[in-house]
Protein backbone atom coordinates (compact mmCIF):
# COMPACT_ATOMS: atom_id res chain seq x y z
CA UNK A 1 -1.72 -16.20 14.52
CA UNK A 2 -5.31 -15.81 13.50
CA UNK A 3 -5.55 -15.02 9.55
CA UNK A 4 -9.00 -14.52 9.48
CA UNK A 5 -8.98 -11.43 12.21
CA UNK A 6 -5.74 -10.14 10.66
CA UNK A 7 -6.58 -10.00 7.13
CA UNK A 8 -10.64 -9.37 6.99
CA UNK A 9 -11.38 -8.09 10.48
CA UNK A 10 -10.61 -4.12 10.20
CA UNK A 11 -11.61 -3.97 13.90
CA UNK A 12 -8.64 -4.05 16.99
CA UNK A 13 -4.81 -3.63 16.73
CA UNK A 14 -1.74 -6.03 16.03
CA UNK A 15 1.39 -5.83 16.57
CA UNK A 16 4.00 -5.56 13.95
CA UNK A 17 4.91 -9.41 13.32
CA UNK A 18 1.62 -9.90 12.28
CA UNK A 19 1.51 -6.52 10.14
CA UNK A 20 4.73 -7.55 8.06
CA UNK A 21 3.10 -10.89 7.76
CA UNK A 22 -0.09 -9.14 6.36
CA UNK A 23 1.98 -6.97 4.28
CA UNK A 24 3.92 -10.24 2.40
CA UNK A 25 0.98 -11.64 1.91
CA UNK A 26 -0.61 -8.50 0.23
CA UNK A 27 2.66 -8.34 -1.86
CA UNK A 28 2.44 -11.66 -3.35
CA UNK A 29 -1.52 -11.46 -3.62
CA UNK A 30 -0.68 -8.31 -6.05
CA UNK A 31 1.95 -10.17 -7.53
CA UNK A 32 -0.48 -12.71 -8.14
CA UNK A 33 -3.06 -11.04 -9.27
CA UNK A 34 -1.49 -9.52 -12.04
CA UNK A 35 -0.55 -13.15 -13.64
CA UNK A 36 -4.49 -13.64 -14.49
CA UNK A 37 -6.05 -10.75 -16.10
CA UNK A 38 -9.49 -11.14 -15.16
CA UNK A 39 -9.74 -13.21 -12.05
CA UNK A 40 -6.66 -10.98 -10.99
CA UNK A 41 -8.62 -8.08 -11.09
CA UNK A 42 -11.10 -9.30 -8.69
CA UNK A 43 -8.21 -10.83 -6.49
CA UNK A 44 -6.86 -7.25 -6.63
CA UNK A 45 -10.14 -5.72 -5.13
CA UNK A 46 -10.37 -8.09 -2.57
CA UNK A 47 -6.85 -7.37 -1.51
CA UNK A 48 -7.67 -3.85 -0.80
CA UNK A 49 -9.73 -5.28 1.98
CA UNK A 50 -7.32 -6.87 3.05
CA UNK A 51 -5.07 -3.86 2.81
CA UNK A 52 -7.60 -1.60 4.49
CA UNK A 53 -7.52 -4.42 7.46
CA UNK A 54 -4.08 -4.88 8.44
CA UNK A 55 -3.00 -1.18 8.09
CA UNK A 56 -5.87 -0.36 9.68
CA UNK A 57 -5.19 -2.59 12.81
CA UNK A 58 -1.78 -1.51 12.78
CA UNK A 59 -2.90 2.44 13.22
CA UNK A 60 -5.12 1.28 15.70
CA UNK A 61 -2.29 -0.31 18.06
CA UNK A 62 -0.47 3.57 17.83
CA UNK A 63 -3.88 5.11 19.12
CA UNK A 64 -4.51 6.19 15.32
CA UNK A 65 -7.27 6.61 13.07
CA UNK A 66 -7.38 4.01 10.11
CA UNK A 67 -8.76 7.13 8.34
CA UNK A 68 -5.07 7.84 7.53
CA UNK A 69 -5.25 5.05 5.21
CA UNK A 70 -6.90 6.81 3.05
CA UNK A 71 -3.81 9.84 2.28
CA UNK A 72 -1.49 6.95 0.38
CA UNK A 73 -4.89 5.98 -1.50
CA UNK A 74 -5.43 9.53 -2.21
CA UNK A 75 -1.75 10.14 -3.52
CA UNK A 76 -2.40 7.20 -5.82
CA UNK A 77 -5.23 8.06 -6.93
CA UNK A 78 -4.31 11.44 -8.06
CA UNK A 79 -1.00 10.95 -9.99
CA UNK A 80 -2.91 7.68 -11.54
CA UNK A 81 -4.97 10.69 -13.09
CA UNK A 82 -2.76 13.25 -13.77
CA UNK A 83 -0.93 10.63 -15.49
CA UNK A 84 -4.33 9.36 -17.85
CA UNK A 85 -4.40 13.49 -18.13
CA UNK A 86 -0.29 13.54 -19.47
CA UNK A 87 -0.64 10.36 -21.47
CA UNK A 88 -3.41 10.86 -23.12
CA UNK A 89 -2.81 14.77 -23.75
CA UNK A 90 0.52 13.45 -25.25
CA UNK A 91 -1.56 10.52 -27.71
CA UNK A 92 -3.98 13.18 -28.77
CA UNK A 93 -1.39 15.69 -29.81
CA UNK A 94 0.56 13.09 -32.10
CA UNK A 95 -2.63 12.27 -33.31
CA UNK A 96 -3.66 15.98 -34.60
CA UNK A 97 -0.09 16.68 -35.23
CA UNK A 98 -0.62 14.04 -38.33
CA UNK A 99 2.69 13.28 -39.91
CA UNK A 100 4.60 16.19 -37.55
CA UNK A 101 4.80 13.65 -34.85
CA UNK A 102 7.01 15.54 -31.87
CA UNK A 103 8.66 12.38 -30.48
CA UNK A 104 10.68 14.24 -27.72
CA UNK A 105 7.09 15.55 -26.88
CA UNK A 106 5.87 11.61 -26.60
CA UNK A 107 9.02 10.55 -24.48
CA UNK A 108 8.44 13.22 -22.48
CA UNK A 109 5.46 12.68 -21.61
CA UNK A 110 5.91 8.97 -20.60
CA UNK A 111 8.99 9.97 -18.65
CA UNK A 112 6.71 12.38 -16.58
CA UNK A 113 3.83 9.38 -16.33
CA UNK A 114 7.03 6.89 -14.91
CA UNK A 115 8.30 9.85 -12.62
CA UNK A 116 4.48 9.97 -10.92
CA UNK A 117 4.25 6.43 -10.22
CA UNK A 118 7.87 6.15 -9.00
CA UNK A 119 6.32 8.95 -6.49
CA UNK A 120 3.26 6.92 -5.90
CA UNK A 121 5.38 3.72 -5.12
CA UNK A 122 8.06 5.98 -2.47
CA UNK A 123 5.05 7.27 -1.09
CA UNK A 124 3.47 3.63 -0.25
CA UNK A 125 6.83 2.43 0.64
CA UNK A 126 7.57 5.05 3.01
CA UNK A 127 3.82 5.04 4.45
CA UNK A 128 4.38 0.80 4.84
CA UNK A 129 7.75 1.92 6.49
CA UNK A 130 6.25 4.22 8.89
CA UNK A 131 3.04 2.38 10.31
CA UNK A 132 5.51 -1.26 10.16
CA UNK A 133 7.86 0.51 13.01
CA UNK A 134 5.86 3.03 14.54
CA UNK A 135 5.50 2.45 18.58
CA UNK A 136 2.36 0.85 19.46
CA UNK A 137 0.20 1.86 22.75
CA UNK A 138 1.02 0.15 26.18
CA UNK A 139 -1.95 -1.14 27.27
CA UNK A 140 -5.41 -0.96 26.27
CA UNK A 141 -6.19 2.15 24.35
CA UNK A 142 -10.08 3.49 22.12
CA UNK A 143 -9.55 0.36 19.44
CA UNK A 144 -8.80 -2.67 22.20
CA UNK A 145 -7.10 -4.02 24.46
CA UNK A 146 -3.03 -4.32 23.32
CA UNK A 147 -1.88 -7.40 21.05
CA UNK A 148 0.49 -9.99 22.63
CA UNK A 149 3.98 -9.08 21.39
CA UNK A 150 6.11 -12.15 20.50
CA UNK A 151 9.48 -11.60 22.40
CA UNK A 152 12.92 -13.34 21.97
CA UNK A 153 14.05 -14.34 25.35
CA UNK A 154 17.00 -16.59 24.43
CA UNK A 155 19.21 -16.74 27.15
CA UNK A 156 23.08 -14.95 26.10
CA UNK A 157 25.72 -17.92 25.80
CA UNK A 158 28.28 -17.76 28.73
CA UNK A 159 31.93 -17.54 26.95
């Protein structure tokens, strides 16, 4: 397997071995990443590359657009803000509230904020789920020529 074109090459298709592959290594690069705080962060950005390769790829061996990337990215991105929007509604209201702190108001609120990224993680699992098992295209299709599928041809034991 060639790394290099599965990980920073956005261009072709592969097949799902080396998607899952992709997708471990992504795992433990965020896992990573969030041991170091600052070097982490640029790890992190780098990853999304990476991210943006493999998926891509992968939607490119069903005849897809990597374009649909982008709807997981846009689900994260949106309850990551309405949750800055919740929390920090929920900070500034304590604050003004002085010493008539509501604390059911506070818990609340971070049970809402934990309830949108629970949503954001299903929604990446799922999407991961989805473009890991989807059907590829026989043959060559718009985005290359097929990727060589790895098959087990282990002959059944005679009883």
């Amino acid at each position: 397997m060639d790394y290099q074109y599965v990980l920073l090459n956005p261009h072709g298709r592969i097949a799902p071995r080396e998607f899952w592959i992709g997708v471990l290594i992504i795992f433990c690069g965020n896992i990573l990443s969030g041991l170091v705080p600052l070097l982490g962060g640029l790890v992190w950005l780098g990853l999304i590359w990476v991210g943006i390769c493999v998926y891509g790829k992968r939607l490119h061996d069903a005849g897809r657009s990597a374009w649909l990337h982008v709807i997981p990215w846009g689900i994260s991105l949106a309850t990551s803000l309405i949750s800055g929007i919740i929390l920090g509604g929920a900070i500034l209201a304590a604050i003004l509230a002085g010493e008539n702190v509501n604390l059911f108001g506070l818990f609340a609120a971070g049970g809402l904020v934990s309830g949108l990224a629970g949503l954001s993680t299903l929604v990446w699992i799922g999407y991961t789920l989805w473009v890991g098992f989807m059907d590829g295209q026989a043959g060559a299709n718009a985005y290359g020529p097929a990727p060589i599928r790895i098959i087990d041809v282990t002959p059944a034991a005679d009883d």
